[in-house]
N, C-alpha and C. Protein backbone atom coordinates (compact mmCIF):
# COMPACT_ATOMS: atom_id res chain seq x y z
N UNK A 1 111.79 18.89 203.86
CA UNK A 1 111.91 18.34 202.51
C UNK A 1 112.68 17.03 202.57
N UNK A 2 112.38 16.55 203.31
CA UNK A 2 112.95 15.03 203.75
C UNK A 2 112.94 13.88 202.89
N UNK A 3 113.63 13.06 202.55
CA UNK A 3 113.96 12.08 201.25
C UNK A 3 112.49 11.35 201.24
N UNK A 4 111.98 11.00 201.88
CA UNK A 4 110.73 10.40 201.94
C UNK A 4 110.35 8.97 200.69
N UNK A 5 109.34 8.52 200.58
CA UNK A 5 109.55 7.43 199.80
C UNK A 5 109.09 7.62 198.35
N UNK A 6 109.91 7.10 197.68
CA UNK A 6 109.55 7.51 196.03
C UNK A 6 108.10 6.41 195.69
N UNK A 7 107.51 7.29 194.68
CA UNK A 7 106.26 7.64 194.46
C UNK A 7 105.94 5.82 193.80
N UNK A 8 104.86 5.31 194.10
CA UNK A 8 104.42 4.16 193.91
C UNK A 8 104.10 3.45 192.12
N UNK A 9 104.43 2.55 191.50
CA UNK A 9 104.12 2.55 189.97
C UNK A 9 102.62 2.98 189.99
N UNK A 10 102.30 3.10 188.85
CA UNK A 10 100.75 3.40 188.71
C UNK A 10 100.05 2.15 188.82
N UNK A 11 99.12 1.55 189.81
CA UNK A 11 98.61 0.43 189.68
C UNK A 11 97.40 0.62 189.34
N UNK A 12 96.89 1.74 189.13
CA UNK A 12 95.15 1.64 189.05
C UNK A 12 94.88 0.96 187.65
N UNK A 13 93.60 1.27 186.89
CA UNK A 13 93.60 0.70 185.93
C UNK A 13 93.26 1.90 184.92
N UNK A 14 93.62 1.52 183.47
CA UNK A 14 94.00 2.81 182.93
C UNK A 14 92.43 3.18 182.81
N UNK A 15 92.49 4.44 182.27
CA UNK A 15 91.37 5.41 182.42
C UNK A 15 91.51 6.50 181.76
N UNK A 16 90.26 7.19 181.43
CA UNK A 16 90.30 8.67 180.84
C UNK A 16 91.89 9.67 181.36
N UNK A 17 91.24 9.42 182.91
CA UNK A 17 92.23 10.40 183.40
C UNK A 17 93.36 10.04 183.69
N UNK A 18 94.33 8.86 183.23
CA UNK A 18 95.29 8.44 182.84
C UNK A 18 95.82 8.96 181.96
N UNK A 19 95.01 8.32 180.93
CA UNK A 19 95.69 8.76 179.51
C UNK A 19 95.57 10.11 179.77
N UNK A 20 94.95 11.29 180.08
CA UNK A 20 95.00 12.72 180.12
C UNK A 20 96.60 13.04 180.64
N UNK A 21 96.98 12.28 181.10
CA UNK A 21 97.80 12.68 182.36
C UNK A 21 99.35 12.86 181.28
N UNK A 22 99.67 11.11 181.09
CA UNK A 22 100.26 10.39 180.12
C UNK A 22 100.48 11.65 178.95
N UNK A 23 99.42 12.48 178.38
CA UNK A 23 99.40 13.46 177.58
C UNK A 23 99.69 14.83 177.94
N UNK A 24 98.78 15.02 179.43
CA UNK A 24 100.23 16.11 178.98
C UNK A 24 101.63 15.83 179.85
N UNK A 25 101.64 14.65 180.42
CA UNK A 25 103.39 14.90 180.53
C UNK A 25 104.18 14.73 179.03
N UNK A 26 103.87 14.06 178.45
CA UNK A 26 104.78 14.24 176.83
C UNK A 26 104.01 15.53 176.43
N UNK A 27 103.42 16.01 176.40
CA UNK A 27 103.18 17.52 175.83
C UNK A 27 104.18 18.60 176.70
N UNK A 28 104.10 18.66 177.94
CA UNK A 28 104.99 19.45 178.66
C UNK A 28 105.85 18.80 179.11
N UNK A 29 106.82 17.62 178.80
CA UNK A 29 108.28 17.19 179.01
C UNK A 29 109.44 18.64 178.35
N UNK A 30 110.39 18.10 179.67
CA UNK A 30 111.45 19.45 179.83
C UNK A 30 111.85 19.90 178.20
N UNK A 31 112.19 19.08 177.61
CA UNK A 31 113.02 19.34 176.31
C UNK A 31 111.67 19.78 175.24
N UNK A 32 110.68 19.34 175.62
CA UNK A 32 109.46 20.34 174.29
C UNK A 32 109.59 21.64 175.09
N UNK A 33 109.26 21.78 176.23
CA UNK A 33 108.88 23.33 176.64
C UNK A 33 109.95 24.31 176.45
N UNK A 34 111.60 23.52 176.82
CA UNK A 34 112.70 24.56 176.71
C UNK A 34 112.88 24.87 175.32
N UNK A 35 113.19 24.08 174.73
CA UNK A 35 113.26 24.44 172.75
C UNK A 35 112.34 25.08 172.47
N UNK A 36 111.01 25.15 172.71
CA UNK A 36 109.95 26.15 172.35
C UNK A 36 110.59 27.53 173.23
N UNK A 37 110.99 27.54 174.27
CA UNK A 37 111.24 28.45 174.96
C UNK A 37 112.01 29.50 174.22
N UNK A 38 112.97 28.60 173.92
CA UNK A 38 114.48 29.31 173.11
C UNK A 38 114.61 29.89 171.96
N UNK A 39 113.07 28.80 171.30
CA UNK A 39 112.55 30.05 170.12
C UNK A 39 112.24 31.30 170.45
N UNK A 40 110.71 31.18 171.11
CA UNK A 40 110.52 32.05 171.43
C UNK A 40 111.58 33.56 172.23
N UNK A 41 111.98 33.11 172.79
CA UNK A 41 112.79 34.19 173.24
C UNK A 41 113.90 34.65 171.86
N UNK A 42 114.48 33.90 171.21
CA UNK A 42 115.63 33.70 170.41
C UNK A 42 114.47 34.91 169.67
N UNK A 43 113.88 35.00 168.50
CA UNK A 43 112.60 35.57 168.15
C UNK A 43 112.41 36.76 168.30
N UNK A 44 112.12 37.10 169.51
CA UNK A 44 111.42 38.21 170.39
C UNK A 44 112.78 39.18 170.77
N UNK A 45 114.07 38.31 170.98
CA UNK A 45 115.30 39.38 170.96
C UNK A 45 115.97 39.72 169.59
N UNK A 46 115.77 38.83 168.51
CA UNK A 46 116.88 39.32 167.52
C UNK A 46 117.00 40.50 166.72
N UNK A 47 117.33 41.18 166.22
CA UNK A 47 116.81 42.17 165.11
C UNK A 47 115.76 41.90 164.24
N UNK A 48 116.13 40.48 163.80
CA UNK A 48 115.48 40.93 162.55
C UNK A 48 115.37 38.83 162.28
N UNK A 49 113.45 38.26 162.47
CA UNK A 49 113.90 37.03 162.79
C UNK A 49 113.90 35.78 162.22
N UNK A 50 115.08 36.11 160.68
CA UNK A 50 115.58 35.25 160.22
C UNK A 50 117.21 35.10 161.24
N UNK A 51 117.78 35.80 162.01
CA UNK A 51 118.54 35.63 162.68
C UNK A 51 118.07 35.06 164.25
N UNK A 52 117.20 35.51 164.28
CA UNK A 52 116.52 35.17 165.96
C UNK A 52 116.66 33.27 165.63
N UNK A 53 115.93 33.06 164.36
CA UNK A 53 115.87 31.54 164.06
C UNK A 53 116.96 30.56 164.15
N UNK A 54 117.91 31.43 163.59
CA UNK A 54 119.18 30.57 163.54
C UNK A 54 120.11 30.50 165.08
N UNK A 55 119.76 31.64 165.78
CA UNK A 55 120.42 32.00 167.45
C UNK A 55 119.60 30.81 167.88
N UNK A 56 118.55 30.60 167.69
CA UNK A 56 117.19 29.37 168.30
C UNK A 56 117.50 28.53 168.06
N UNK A 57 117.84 27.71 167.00
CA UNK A 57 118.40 26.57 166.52
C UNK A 57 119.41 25.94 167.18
N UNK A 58 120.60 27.16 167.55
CA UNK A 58 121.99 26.67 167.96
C UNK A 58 121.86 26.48 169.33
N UNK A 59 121.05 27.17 169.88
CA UNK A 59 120.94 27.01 171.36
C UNK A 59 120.07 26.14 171.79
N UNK A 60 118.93 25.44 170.64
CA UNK A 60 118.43 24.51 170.98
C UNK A 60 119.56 22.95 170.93
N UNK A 61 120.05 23.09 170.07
CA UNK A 61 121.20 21.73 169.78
C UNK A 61 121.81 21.72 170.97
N UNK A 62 122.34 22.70 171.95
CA UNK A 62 123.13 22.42 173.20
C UNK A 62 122.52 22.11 174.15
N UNK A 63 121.42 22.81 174.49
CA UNK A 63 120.74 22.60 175.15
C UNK A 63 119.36 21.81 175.89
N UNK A 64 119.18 20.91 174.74
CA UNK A 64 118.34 20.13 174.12
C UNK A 64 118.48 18.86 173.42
N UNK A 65 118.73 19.18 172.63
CA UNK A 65 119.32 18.44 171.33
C UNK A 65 120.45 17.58 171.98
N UNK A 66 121.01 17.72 172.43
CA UNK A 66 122.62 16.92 172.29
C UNK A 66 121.82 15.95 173.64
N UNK A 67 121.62 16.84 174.87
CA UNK A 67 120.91 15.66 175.96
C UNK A 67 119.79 14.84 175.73
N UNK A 68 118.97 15.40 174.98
CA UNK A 68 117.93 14.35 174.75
C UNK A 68 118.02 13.00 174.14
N UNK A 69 119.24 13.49 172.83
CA UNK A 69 119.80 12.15 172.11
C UNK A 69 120.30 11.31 172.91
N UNK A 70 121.30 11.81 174.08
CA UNK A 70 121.73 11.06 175.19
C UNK A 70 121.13 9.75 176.08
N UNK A 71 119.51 11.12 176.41
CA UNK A 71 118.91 9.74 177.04
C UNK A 71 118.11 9.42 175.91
N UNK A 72 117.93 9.54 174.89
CA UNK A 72 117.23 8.11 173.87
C UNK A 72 118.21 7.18 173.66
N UNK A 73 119.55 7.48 173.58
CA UNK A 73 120.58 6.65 173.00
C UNK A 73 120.43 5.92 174.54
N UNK A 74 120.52 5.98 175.42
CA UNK A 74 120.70 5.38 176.54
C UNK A 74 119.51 4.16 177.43
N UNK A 75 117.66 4.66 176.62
CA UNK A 75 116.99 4.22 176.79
C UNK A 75 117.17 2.67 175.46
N UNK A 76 117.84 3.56 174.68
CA UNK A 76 118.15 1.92 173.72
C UNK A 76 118.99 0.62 173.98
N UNK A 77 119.44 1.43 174.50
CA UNK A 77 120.94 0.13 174.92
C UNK A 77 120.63 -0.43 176.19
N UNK A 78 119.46 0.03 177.10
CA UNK A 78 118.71 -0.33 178.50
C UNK A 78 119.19 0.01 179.27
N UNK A 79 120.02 1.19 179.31
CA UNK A 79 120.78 1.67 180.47
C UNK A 79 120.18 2.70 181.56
N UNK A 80 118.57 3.09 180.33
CA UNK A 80 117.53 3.94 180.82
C UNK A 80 116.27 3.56 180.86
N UNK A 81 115.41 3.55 181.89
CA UNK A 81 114.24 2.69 181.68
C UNK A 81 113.08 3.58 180.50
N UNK A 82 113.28 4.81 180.64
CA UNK A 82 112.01 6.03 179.83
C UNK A 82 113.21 7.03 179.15
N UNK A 83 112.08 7.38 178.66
CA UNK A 83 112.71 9.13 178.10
C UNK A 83 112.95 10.14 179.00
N UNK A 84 111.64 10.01 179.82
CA UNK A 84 111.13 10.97 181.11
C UNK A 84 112.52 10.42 182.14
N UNK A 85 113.27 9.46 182.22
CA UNK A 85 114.47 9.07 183.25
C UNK A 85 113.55 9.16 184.87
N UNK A 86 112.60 8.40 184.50
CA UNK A 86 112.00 8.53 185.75
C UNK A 86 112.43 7.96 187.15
N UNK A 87 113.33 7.10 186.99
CA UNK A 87 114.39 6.51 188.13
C UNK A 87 115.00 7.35 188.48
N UNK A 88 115.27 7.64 189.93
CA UNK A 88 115.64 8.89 190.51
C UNK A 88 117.24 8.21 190.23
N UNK A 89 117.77 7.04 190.57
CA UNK A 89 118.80 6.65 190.35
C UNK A 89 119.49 6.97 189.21
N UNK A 90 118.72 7.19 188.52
CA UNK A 90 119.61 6.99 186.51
C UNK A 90 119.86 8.63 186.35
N UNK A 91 119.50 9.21 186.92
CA UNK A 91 119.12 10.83 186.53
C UNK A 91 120.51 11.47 186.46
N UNK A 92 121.10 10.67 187.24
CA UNK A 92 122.67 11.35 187.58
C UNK A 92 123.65 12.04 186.35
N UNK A 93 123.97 10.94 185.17
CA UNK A 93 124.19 10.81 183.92
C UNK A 93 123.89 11.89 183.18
N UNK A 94 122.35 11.45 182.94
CA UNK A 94 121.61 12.54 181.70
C UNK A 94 121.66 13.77 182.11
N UNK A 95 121.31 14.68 183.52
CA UNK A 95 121.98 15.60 184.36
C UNK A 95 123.42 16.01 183.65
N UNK A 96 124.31 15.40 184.00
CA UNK A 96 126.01 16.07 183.77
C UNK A 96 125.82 16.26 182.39
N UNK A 97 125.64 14.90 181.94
CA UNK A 97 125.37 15.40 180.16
C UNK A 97 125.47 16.69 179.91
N UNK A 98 123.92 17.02 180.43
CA UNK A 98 123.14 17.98 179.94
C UNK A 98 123.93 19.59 180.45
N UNK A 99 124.68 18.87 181.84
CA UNK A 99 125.01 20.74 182.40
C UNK A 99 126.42 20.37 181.26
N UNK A 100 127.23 19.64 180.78
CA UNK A 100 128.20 19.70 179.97
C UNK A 100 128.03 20.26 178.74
N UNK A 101 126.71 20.19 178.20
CA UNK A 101 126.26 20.44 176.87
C UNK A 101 125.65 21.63 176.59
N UNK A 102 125.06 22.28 177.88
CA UNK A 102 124.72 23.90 177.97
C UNK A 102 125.44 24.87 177.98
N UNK A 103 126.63 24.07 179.18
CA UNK A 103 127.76 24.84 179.17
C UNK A 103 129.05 25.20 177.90
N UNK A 104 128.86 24.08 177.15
CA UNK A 104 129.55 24.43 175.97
C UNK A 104 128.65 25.40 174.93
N UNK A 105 127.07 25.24 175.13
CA UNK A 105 126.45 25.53 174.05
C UNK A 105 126.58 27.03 174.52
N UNK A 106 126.51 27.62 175.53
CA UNK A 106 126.59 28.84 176.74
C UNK A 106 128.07 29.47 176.01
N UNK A 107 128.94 29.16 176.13
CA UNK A 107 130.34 29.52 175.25
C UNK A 107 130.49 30.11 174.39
N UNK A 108 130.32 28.79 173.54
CA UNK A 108 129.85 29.48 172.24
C UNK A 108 128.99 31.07 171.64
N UNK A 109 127.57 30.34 172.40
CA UNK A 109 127.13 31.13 172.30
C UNK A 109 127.36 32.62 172.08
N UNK A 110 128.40 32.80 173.49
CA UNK A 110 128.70 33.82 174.40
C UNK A 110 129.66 34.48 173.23
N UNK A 111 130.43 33.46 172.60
CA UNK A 111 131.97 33.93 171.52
C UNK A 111 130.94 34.89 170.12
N UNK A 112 130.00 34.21 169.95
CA UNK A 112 129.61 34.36 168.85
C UNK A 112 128.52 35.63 168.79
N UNK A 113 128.35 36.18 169.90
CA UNK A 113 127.50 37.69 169.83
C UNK A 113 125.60 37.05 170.13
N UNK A 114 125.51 36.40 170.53
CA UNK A 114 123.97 35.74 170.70
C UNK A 114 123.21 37.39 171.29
N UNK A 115 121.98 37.44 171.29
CA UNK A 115 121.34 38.15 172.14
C UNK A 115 121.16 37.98 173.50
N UNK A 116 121.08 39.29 174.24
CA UNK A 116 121.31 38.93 175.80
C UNK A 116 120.61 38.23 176.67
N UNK A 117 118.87 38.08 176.06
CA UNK A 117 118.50 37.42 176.83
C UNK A 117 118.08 36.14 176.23
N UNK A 118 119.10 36.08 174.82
CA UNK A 118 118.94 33.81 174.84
C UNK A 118 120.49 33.59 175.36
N UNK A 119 121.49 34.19 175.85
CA UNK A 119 122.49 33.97 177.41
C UNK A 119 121.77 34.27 178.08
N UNK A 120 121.11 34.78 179.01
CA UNK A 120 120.79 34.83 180.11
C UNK A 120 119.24 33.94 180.09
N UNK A 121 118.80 33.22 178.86
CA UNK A 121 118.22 32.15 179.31
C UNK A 121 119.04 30.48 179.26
N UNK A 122 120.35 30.64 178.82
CA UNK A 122 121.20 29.60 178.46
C UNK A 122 121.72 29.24 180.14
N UNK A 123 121.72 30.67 180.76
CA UNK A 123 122.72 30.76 182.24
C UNK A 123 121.45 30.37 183.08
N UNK A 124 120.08 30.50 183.18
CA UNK A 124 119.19 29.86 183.76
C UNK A 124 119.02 28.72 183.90
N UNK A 125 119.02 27.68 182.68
CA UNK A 125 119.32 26.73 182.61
C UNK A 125 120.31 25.77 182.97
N UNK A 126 121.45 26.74 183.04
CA UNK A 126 122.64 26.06 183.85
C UNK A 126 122.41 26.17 185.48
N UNK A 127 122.22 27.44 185.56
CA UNK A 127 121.87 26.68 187.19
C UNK A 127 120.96 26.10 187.48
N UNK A 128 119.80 25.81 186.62
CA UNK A 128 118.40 25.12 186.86
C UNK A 128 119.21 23.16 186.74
N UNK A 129 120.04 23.59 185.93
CA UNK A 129 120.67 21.97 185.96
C UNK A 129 121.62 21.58 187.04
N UNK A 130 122.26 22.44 187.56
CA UNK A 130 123.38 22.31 188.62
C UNK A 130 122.70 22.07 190.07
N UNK A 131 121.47 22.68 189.97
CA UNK A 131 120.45 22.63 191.40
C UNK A 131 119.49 21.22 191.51
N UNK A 132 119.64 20.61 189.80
CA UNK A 132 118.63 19.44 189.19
C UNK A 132 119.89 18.10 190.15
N UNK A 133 121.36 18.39 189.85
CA UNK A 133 122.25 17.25 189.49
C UNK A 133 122.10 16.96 191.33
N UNK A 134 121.56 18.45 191.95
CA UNK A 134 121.96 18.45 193.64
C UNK A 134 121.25 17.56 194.43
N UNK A 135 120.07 18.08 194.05
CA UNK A 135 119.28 17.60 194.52
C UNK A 135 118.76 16.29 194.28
N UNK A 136 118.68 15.49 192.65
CA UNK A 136 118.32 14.43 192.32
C UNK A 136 119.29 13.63 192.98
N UNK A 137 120.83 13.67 193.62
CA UNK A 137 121.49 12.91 193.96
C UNK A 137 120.81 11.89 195.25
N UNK A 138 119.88 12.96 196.59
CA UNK A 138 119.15 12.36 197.12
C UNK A 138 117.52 12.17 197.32
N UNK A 139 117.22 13.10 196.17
CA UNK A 139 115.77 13.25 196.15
C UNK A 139 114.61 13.41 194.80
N UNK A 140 113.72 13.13 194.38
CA UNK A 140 113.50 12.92 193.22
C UNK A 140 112.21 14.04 192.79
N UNK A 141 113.15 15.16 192.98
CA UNK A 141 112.58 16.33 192.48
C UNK A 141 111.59 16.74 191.17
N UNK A 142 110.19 17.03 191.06
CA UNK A 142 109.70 16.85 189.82
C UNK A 142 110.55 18.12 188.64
N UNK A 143 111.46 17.67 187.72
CA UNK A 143 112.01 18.73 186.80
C UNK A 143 110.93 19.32 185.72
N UNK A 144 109.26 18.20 185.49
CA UNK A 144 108.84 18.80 184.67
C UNK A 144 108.20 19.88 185.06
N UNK A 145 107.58 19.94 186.43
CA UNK A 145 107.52 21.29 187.25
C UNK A 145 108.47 22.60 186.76
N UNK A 146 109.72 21.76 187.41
CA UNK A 146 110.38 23.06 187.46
C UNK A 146 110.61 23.82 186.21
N UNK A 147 110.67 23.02 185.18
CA UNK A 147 110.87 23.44 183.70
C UNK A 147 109.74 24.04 183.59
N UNK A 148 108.20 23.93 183.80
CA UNK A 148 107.33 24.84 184.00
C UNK A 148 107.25 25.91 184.36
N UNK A 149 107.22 25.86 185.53
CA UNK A 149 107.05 26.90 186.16
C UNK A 149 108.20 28.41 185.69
N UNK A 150 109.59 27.87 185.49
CA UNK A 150 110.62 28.62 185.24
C UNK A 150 110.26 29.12 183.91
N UNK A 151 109.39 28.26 182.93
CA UNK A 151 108.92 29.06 181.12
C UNK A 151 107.97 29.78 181.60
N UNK A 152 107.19 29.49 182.40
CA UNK A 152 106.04 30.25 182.91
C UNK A 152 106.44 32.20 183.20
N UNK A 153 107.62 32.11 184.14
CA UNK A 153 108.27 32.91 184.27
C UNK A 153 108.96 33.96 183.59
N UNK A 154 109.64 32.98 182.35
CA UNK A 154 110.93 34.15 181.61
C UNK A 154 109.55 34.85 180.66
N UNK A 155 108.31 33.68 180.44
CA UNK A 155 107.46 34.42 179.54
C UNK A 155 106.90 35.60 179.71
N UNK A 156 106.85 35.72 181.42
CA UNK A 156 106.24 36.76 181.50
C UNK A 156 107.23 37.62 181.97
N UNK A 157 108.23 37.82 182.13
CA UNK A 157 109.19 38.91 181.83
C UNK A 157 109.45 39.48 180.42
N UNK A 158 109.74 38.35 179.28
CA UNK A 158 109.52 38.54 178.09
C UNK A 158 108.09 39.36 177.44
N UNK A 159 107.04 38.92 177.80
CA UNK A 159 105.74 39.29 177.20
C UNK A 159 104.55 40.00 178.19
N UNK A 160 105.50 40.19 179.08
CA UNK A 160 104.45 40.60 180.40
C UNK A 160 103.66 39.94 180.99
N UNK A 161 102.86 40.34 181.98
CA UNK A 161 102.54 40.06 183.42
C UNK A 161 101.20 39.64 183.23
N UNK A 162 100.58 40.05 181.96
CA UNK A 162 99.15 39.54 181.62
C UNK A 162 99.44 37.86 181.64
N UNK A 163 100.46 37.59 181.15
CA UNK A 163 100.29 36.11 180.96
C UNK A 163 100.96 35.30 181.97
N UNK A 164 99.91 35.97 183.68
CA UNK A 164 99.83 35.23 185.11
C UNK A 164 98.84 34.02 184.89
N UNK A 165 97.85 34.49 183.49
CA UNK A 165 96.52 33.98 182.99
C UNK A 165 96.61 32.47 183.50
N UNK A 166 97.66 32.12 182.37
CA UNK A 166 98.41 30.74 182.16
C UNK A 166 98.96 29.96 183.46
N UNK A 167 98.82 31.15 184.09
CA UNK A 167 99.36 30.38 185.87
C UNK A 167 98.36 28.80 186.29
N UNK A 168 97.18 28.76 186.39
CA UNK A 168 96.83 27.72 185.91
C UNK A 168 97.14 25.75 185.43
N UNK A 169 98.03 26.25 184.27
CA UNK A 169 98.48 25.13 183.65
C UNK A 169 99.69 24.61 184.75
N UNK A 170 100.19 25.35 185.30
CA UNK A 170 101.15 24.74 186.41
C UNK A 170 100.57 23.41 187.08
N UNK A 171 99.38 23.67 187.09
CA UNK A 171 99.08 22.63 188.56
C UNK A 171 98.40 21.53 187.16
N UNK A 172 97.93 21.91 186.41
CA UNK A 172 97.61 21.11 185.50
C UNK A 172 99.14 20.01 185.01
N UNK A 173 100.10 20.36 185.13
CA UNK A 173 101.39 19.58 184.57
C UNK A 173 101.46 19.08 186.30
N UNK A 174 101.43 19.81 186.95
CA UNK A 174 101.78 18.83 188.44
C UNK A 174 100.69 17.91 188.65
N UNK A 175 99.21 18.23 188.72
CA UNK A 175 98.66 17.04 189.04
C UNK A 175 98.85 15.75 187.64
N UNK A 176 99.47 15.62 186.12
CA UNK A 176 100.00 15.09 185.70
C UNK A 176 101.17 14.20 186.31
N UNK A 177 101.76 14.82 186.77
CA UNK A 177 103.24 13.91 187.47
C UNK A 177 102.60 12.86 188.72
N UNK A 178 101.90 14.04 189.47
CA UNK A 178 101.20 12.97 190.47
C UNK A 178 100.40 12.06 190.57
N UNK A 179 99.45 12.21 189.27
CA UNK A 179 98.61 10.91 189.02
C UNK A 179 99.03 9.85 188.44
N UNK A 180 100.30 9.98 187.48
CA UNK A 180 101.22 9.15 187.37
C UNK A 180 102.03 8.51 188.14
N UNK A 181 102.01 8.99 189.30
CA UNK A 181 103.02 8.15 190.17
C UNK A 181 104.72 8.38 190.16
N UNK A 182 104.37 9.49 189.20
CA UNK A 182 106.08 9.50 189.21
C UNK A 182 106.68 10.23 190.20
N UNK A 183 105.74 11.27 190.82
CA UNK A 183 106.16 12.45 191.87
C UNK A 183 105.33 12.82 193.24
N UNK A 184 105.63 12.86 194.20
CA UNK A 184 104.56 13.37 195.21
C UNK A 184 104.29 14.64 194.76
N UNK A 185 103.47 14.94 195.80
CA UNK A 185 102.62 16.02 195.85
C UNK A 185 104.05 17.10 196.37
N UNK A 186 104.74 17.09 197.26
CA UNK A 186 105.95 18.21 197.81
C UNK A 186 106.74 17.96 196.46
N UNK A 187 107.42 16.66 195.62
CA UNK A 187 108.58 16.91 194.54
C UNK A 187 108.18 17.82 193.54
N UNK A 188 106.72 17.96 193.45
CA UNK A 188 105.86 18.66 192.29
C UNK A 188 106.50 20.02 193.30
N UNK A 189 105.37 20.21 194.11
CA UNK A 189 105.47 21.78 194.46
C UNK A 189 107.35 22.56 194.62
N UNK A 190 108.13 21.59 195.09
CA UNK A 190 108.94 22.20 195.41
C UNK A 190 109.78 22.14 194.38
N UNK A 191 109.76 21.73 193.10
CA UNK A 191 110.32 21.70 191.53
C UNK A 191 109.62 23.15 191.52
N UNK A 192 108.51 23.49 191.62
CA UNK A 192 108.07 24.43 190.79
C UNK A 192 108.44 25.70 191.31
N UNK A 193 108.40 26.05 192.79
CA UNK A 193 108.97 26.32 193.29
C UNK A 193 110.44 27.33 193.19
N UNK A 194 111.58 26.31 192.95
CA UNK A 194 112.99 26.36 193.09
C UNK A 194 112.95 26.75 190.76
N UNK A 195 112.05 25.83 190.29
CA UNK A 195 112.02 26.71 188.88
C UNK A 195 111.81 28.11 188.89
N UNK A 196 110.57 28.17 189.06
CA UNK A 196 110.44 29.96 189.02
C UNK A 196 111.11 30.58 189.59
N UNK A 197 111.81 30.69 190.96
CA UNK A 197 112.70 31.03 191.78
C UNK A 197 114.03 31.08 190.96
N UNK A 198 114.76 30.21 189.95
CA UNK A 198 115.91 30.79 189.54
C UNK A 198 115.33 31.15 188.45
N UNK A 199 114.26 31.17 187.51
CA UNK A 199 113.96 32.00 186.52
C UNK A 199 113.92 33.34 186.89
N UNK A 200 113.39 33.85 187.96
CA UNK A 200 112.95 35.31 188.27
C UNK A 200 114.17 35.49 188.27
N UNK A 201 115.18 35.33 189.36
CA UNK A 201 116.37 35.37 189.80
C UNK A 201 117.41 35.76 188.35
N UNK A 202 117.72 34.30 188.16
CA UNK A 202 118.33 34.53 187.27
C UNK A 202 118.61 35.01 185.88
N UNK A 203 117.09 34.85 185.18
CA UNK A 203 116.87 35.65 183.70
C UNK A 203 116.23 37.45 183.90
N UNK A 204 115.74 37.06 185.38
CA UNK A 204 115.35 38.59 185.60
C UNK A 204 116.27 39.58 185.33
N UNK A 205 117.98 39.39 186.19
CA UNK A 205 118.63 39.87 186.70
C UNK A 205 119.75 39.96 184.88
N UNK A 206 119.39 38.74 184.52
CA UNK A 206 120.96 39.38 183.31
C UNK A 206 120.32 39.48 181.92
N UNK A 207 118.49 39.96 181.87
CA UNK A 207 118.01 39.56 180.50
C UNK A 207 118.21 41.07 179.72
């Protein structure tokens, strides 16, 4: 898994299967799939889900919410080239942010009686970010993979095993990254990889 050379701008010329691409990486970027995530799960654990909504909400603001504003606020002032932080260099930042902002939202959470498995999808996320901050330091790991593959996962612990169906769309969001140029072919696989790997792991084990 050797640092190897980061992935070339897109020079071709645009095309159907461009723009396809372009679409679904903003359809499956980290912060749509996890906030949908957090509903869903938030939802599916609460009693009763006018409360599931409001557990969803709060855990979306920490976890979501507070970093994303980060890097828009940061793409304004030019300190970020995208939303996506596609510079392996810049990633460093929006990273700590983000494990700072889970981890408080994780707290809270924790004080306030949340259901067990929107913590133990809050604690996934923290190590999915702590393994993000490790590795992006020398290598430019695809996260929208891993954020894949890892929803792919808690869903089907959550909703069962029928929905391997969807297994599929994985490679559909990776060959996205790669026709874009933003990721090789190994940053894709081995995001997706090291996602599902602490999803099983970690939401398996405390949901």
């Amino acid at each position: 898994m050797g640092g190897g050379a980061e992935p070339r701008p897109v020079t071709t010329r645009p095309g159907p299967g461009l723009r396809i691409a372009r679409l679904v990486t903003e359809v499956t970027a980290p912060a749509v799939l996890v906030s949908l995530l957090i509903i869903t799960v938030s939802w599916r654990s609460a009693s009763r889900p006018g409360q599931g909504l409001v557990w969803g909400l709060l855990a979306t603001l920490f976890v979501t919410g507070i970093p994303f504003a980060y890097i828009l606020g940061g793409v304004r002032r030019g300190r970020l080239t995208d939303h996506h932080v596609g510079r392996r260099e810049q990633r460093r930042a929006p990273l700590l942010v983000g494990l700072g902002s889970v981890t408080a939202g994780l707290a809270l959470l924790a004080v306030l009686g949340a259901p067990r498995p929107l913590l133990a999808l809050a604690v996934s996320g923290l190590v999915g970010l702590v393994v993000a901050v490790s590795v992006s330091h020398w290598w430019k790991m695809s996260i929208h993979s891993a954020v894949a593959a890892g929803t792919l996962v808690i869903l089907m612990l959550t909703f069962g095993t029928r929905l391997v169906v969807a297994a599929p769309l994985l490679a559909v969001v990776g060959w996205s990254r790669v026709r874009l140029r933003d990721h090789t072919l190994a940053q894709v696989l081995t995001g997706g990889a090291l996602g599902a790997l602490i999803a099983a792991v970690i939401f398996g084990s405390l949901r």
